[in-house]
C-alpha atoms as a PDB file:
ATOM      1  CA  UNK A   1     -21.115  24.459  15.717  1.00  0.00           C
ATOM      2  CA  UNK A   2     -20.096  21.510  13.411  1.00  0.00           C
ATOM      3  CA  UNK A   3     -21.628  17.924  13.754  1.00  0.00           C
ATOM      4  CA  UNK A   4     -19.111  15.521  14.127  1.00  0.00           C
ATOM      5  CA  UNK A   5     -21.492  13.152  12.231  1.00  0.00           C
ATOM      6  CA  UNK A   6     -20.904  15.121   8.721  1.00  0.00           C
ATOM      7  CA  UNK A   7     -17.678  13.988   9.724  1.00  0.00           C
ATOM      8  CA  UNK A   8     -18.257  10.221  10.227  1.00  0.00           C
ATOM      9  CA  UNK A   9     -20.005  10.218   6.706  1.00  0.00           C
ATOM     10  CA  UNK A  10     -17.366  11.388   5.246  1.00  0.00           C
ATOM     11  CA  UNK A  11     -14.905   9.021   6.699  1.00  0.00           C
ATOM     12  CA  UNK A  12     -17.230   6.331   5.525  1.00  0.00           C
ATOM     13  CA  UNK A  13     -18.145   7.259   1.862  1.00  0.00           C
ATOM     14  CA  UNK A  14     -13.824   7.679   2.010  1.00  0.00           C
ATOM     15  CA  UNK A  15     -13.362   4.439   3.227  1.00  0.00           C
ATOM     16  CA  UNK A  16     -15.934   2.449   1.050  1.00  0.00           C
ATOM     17  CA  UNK A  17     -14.138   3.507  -2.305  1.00  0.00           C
ATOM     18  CA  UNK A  18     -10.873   1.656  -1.299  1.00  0.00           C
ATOM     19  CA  UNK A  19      -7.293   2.916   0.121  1.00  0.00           C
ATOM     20  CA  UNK A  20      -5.026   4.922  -1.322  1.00  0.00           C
ATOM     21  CA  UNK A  21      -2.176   3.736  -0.431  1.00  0.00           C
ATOM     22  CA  UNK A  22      -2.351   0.423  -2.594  1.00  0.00           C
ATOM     23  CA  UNK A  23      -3.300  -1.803   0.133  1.00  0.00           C
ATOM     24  CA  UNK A  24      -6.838  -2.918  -1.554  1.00  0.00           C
ATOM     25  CA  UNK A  25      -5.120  -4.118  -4.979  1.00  0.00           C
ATOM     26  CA  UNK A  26      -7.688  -5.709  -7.195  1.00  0.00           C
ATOM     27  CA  UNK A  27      -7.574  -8.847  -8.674  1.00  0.00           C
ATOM     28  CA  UNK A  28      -5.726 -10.025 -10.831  1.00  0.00           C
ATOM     29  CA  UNK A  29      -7.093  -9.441 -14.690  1.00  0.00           C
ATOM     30  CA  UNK A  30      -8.036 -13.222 -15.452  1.00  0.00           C
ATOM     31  CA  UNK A  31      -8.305 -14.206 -19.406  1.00  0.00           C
ATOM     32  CA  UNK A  32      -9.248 -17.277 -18.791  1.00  0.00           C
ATOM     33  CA  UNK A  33     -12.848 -16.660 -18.734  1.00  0.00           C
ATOM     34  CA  UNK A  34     -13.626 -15.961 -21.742  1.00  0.00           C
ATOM     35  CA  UNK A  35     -15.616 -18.563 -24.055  1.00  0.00           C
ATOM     36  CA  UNK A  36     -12.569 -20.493 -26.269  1.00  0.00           C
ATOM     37  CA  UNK A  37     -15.312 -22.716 -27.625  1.00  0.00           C
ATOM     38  CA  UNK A  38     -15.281 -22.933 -32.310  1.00  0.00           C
ATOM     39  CA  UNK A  39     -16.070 -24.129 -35.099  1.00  0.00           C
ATOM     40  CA  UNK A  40     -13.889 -22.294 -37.595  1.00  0.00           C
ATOM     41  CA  UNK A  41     -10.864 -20.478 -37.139  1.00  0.00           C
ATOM     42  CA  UNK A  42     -12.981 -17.532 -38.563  1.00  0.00           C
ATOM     43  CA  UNK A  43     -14.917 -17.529 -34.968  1.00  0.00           C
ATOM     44  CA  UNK A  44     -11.143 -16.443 -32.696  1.00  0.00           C
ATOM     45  CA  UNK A  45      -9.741 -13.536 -32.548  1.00  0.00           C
ATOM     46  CA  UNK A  46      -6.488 -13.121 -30.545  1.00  0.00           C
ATOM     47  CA  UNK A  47      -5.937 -10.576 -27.169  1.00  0.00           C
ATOM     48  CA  UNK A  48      -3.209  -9.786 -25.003  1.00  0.00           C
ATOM     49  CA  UNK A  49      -2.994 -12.268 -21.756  1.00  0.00           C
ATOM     50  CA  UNK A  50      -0.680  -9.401 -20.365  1.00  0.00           C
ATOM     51  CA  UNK A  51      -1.545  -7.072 -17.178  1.00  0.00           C
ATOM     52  CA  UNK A  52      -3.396  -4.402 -18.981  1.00  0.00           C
ATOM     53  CA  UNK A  53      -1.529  -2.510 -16.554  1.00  0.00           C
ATOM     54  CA  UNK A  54       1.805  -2.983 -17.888  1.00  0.00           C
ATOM     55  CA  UNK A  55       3.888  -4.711 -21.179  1.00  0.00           C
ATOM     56  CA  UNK A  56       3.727  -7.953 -22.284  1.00  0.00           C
ATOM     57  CA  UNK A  57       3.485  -9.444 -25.804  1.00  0.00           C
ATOM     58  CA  UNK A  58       2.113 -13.069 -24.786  1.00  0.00           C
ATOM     59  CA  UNK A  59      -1.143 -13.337 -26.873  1.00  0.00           C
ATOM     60  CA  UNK A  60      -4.338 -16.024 -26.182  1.00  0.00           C
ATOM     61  CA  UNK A  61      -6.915 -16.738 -28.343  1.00  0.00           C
ATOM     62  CA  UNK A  62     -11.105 -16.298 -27.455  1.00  0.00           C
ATOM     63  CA  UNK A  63     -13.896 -16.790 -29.323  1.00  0.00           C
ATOM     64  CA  UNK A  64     -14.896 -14.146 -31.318  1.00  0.00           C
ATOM     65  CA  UNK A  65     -18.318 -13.473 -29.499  1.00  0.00           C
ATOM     66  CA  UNK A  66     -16.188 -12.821 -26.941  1.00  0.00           C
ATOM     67  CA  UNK A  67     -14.381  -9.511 -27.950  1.00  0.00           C
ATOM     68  CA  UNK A  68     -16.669  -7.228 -27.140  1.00  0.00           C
ATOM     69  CA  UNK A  69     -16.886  -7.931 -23.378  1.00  0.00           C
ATOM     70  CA  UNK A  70     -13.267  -8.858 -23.206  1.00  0.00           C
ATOM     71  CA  UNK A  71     -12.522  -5.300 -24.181  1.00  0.00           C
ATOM     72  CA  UNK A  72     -15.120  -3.456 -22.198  1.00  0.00           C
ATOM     73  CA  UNK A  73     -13.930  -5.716 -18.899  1.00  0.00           C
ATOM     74  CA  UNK A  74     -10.249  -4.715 -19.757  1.00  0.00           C
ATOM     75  CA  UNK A  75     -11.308  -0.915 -20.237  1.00  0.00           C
ATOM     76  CA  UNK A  76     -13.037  -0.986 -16.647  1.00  0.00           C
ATOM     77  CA  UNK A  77     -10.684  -2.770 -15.412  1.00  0.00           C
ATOM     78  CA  UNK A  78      -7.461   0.007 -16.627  1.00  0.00           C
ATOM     79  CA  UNK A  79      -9.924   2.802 -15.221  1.00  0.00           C
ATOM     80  CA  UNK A  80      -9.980   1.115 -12.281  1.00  0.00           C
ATOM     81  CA  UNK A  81      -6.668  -0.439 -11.407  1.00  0.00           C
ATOM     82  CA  UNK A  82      -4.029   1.135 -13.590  1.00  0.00           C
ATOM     83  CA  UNK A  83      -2.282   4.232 -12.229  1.00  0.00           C
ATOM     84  CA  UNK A  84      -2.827   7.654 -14.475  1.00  0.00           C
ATOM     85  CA  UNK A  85      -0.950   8.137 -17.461  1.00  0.00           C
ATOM     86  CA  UNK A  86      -0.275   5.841 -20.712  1.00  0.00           C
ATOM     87  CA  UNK A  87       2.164   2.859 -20.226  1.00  0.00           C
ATOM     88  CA  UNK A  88       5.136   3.143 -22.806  1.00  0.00           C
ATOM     89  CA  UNK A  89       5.847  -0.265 -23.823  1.00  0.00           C
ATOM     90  CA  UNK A  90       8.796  -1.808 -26.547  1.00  0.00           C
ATOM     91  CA  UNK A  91       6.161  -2.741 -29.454  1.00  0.00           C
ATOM     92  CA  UNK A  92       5.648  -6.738 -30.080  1.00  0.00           C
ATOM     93  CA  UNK A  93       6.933  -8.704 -32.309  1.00  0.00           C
ATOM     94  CA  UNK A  94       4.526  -9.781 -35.144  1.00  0.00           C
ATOM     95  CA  UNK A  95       2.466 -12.317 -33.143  1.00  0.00           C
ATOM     96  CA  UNK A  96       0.531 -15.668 -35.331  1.00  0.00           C
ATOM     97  CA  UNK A  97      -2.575 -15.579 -35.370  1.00  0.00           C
ATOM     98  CA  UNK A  98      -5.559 -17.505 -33.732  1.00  0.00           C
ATOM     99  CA  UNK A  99      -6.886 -20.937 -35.025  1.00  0.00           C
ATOM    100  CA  UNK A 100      -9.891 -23.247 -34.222  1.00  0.00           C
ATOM    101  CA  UNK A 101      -8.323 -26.967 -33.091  1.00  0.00           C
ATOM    102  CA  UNK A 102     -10.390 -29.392 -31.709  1.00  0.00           C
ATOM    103  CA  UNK A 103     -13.402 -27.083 -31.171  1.00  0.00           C
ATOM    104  CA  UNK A 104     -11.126 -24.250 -29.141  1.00  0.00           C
ATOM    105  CA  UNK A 105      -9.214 -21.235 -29.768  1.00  0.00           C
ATOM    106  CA  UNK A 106      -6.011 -21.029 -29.664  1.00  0.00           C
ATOM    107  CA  UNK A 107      -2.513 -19.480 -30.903  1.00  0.00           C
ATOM    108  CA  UNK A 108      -0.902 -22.178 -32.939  1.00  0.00           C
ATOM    109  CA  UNK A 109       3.002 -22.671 -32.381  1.00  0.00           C
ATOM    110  CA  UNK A 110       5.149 -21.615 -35.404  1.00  0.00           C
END
């Protein structure tokens, strides 16, 4: 005879690793906290500001100190929220690259 309780655990352990059916979206995947603070252009590097879900060529700058985390929170994030299989985006127009002004990263206008 089966215990309906290996059935309840199951339920459970189900429910506690989110819905399939899209209704638990995550948040959204926030740039903005990531240090911006400089001294030298030398310490920016620039990242995509785009889903990492989808396409988008818009481009901010972060401190450089902050790449490594930036791109392990973005990896996480893509095994977590994006759906399987590679996104095939248009490729981006040469983008400018980042500068220290005023003690911040940035991308400079052209």
């Amino acid at each position: 005879m089966r215990s309906w309780s290996s059935g309840f655990v199951v339920l459970v352990v189900a429910s506690a690793c989110g819905s399939s059916d899209g209704d638990s979206d995550p948040a959204p995947f926030d740039v903005s906290v990531y240090d911006r603070t400089c001294t030298t252009t030398s310490d920016c590097v620039s990242i995509a500001a785009a889903d990492p879900c989808g396409c988008g060529c818009d481009r901010v700058a972060i401190a450089r100190s902050e790449q490594a985390r930036y791109f392990a929170d973005r990896d996480a994030y893509m095994a977590e929220a994006c759906p399987a299989g590679a996104v095939d985006c248009s490729p981006c127009p040469p983008s400018i690259g980042p500068s220290c002004q005023d003690g911040l990263c940035v991308i400079a206008p052209p």
